[in-house]
PDB file of N, CA and C in Angstrom:
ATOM      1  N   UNK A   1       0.848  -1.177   0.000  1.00  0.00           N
ATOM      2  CA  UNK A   1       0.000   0.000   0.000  1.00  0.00           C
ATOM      3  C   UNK A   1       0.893   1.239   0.000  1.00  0.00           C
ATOM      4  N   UNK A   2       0.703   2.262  -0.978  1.00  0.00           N
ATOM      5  CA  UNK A   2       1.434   3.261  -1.266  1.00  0.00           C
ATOM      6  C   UNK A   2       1.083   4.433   0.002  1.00  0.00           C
ATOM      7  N   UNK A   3       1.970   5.254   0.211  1.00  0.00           N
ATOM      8  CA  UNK A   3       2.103   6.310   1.346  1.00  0.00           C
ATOM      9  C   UNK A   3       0.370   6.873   0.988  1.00  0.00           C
ATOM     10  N   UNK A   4      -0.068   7.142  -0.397  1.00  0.00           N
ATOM     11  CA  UNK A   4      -1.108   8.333  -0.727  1.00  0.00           C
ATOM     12  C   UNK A   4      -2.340   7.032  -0.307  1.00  0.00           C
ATOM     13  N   UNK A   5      -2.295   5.928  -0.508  1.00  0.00           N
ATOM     14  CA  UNK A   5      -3.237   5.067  -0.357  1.00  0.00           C
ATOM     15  C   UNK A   5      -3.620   4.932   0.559  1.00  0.00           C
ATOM     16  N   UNK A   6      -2.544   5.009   1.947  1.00  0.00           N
ATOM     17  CA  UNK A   6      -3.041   4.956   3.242  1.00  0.00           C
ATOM     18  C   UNK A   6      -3.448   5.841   3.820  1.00  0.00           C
ATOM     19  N   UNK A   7      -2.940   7.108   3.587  1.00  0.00           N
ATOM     20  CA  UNK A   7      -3.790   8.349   3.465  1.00  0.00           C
ATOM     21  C   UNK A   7      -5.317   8.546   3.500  1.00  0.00           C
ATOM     22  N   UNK A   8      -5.863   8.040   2.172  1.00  0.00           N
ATOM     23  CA  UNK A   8      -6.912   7.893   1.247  1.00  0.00           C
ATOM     24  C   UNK A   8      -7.956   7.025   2.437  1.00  0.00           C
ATOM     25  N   UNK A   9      -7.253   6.162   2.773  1.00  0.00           N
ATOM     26  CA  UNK A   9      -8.208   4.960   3.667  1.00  0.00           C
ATOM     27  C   UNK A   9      -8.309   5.380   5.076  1.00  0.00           C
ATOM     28  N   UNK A  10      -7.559   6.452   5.710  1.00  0.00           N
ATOM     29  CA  UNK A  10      -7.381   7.028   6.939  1.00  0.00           C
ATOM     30  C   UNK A  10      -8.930   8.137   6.465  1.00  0.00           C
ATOM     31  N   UNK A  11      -8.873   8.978   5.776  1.00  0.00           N
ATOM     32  CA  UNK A  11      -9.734   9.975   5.506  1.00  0.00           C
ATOM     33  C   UNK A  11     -10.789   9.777   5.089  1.00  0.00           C
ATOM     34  N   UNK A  12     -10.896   8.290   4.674  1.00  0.00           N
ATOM     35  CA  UNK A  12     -12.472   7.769   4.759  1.00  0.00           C
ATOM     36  C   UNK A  12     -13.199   7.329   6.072  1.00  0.00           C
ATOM     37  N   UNK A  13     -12.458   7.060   6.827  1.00  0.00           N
ATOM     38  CA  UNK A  13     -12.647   6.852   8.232  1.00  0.00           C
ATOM     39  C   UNK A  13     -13.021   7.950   9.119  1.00  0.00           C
ATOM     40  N   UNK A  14     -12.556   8.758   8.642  1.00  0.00           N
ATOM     41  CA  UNK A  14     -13.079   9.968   9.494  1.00  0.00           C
ATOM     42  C   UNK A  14     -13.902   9.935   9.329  1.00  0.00           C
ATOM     43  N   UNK A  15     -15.601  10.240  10.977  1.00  0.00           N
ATOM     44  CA  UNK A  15     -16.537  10.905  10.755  1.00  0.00           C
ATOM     45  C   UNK A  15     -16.218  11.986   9.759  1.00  0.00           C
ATOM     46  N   UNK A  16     -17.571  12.027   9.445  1.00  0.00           N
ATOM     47  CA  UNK A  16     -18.051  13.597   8.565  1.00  0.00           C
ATOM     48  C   UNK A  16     -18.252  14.697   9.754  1.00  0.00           C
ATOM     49  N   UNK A  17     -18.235  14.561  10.980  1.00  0.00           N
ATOM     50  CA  UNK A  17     -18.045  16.460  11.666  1.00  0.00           C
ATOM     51  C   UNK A  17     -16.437  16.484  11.931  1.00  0.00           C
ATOM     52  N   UNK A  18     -15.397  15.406  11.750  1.00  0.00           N
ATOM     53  CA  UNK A  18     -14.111  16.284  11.987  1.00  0.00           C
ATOM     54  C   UNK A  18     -13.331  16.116  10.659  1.00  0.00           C
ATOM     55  N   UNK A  19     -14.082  16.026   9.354  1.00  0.00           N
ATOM     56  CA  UNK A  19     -13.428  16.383   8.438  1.00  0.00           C
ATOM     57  C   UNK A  19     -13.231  17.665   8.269  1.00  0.00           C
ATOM     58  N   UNK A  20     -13.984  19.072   9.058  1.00  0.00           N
ATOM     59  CA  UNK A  20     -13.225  20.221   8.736  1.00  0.00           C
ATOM     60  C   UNK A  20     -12.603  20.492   9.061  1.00  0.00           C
ATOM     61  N   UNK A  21     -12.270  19.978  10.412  1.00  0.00           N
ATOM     62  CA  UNK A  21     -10.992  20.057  11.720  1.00  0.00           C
ATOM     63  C   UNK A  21      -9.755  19.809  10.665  1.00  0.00           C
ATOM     64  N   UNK A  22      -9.887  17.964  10.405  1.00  0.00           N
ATOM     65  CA  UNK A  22      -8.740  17.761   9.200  1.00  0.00           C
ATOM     66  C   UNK A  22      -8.505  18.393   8.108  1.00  0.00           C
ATOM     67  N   UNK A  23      -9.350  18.975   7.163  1.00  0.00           N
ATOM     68  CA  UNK A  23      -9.224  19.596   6.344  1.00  0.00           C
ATOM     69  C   UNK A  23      -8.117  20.899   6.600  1.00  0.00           C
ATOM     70  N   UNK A  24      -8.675  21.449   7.657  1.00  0.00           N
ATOM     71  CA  UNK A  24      -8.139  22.637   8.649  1.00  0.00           C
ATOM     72  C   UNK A  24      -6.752  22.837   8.328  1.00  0.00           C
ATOM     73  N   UNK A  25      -6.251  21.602   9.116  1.00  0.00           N
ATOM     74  CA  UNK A  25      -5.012  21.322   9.546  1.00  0.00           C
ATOM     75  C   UNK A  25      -4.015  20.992   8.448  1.00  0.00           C
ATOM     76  N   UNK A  26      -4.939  20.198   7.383  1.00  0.00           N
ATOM     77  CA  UNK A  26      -3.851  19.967   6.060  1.00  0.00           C
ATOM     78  C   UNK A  26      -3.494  21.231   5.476  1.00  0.00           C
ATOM     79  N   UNK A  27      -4.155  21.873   5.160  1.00  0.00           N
ATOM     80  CA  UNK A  27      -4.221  23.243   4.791  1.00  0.00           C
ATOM     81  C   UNK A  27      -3.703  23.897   4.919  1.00  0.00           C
ATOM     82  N   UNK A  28      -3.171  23.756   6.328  1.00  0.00           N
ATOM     83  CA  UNK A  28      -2.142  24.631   6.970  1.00  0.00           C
ATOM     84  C   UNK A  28      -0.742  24.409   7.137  1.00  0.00           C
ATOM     85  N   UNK A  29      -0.610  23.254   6.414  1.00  0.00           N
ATOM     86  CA  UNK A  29       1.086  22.854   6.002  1.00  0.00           C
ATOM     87  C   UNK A  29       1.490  23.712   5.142  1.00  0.00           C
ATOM     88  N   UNK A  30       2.483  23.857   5.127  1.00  0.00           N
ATOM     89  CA  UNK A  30       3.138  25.531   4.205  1.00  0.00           C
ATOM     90  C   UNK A  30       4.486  24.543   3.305  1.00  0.00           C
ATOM     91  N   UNK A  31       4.322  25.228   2.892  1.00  0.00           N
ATOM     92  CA  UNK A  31       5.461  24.578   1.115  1.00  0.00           C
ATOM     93  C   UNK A  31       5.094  25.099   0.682  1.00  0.00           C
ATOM     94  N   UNK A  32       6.285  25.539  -0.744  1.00  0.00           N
ATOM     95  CA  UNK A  32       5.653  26.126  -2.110  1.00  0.00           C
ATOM     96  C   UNK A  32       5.175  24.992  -2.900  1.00  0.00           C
ATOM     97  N   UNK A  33       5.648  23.760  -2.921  1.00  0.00           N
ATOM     98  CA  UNK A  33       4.686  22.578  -3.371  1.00  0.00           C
ATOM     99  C   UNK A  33       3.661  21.867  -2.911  1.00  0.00           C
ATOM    100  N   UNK A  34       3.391  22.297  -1.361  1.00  0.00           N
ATOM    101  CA  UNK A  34       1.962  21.647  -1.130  1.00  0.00           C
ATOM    102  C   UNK A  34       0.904  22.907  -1.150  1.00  0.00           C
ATOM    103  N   UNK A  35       1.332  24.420  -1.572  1.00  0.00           N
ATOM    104  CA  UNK A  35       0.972  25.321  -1.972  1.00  0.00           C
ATOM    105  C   UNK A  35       0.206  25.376  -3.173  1.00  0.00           C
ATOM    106  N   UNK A  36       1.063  24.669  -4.101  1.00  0.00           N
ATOM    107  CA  UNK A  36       0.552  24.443  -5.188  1.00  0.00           C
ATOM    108  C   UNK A  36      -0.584  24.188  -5.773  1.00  0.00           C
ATOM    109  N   UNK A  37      -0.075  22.068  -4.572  1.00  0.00           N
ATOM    110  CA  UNK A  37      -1.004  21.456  -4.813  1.00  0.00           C
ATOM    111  C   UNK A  37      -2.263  21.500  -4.121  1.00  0.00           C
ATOM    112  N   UNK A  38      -1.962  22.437  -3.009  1.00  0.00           N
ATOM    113  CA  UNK A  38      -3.258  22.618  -2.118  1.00  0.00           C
ATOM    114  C   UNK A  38      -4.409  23.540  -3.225  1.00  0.00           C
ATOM    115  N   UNK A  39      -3.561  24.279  -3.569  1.00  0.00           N
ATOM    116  CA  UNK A  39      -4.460  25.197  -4.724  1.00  0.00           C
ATOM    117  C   UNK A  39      -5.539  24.441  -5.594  1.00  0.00           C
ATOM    118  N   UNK A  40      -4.279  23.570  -6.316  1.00  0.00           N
ATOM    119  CA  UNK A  40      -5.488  22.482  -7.405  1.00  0.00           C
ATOM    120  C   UNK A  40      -6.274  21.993  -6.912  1.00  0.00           C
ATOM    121  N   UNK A  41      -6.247  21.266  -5.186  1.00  0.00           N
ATOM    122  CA  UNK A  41      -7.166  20.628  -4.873  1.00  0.00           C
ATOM    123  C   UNK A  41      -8.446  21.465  -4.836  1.00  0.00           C
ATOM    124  N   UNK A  42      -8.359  22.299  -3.865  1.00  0.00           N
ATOM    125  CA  UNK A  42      -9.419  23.271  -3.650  1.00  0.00           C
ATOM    126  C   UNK A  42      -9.943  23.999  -4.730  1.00  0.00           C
ATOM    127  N   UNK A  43      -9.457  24.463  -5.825  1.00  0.00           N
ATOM    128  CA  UNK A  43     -10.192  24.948  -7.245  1.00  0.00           C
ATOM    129  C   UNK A  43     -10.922  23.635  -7.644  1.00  0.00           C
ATOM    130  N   UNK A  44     -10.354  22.648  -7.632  1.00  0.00           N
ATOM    131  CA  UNK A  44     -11.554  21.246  -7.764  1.00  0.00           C
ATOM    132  C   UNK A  44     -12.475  21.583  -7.520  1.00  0.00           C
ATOM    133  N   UNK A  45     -11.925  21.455  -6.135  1.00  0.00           N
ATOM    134  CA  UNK A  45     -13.325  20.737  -5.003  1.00  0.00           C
ATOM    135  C   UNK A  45     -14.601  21.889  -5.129  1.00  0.00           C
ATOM    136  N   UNK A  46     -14.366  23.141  -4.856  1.00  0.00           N
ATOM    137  CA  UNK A  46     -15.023  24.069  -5.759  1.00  0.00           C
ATOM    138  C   UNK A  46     -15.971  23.849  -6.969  1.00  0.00           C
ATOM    139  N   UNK A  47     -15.330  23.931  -7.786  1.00  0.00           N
ATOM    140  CA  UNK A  47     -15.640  23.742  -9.105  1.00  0.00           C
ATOM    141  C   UNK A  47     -16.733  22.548  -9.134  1.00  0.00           C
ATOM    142  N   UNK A  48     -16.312  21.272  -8.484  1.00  0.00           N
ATOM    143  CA  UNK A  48     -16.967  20.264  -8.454  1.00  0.00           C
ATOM    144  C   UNK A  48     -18.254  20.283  -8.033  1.00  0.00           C
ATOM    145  N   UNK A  49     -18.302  21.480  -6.709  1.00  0.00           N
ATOM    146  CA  UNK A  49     -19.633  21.394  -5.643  1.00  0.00           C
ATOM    147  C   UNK A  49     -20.102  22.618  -5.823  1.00  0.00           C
ATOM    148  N   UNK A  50     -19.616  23.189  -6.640  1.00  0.00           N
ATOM    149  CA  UNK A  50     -20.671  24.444  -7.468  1.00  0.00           C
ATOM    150  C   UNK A  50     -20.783  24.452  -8.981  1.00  0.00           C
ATOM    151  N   UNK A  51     -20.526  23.302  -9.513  1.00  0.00           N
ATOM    152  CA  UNK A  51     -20.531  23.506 -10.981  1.00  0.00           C
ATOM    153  C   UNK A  51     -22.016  23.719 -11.645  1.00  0.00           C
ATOM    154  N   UNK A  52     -23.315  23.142 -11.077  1.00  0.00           N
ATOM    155  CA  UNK A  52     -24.200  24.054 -11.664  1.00  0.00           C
ATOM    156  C   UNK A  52     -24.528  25.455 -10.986  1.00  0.00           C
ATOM    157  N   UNK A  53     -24.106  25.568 -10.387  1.00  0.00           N
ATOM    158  CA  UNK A  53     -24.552  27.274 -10.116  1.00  0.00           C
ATOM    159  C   UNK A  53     -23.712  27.948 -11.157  1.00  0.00           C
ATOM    160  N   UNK A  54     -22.021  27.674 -11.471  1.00  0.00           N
ATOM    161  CA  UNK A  54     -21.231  28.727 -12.419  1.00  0.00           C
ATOM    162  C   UNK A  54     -22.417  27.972 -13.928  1.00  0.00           C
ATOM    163  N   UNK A  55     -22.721  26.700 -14.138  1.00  0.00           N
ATOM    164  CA  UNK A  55     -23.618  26.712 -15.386  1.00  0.00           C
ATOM    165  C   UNK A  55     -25.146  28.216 -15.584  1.00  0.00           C
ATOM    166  N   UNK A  56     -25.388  28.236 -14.139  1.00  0.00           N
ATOM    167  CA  UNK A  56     -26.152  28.554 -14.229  1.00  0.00           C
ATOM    168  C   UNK A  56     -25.810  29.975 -14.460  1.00  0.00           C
ATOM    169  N   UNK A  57     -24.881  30.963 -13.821  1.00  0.00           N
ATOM    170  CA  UNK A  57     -24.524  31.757 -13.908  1.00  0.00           C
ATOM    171  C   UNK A  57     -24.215  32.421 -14.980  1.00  0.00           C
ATOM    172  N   UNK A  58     -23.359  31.322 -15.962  1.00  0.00           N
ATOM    173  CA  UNK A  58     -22.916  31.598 -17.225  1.00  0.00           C
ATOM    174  C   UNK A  58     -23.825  31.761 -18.442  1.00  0.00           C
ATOM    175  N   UNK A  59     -25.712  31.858 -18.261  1.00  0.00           N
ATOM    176  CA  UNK A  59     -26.563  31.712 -19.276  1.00  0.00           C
ATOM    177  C   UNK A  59     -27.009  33.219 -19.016  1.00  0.00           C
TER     178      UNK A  59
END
């Protein structure tokens, strides 16, 4: 099992009320590469959980 896999299977385990706690906390690791990648994630996750409202927006 790869480092990101066990990850993956830890964060499914979490209840759903302290995923914002975790969320929180990842977030708050500082790098210019988890900077990055923190960016892409969150323009996703975004994008993902508002994509019909920007559809809707865009008519």
């Amino acid at each position: 099992m790869s480092d990101r896999e066990y990850v993956k299977s830890i964060v499914d385990i979490i209840p759903e009320e302290h995923l914002g706690e975790v969320i929180e906390y990842m977030m708050s690791l500082s790098g210019q590469k988890y900077d990055e990648e923190k960016f892409d994630l969150v323009s996703k996750h975004i994008l993902n959980k508002y994509h019909k409202a920007f559809e809707v927006l865009g008519k």
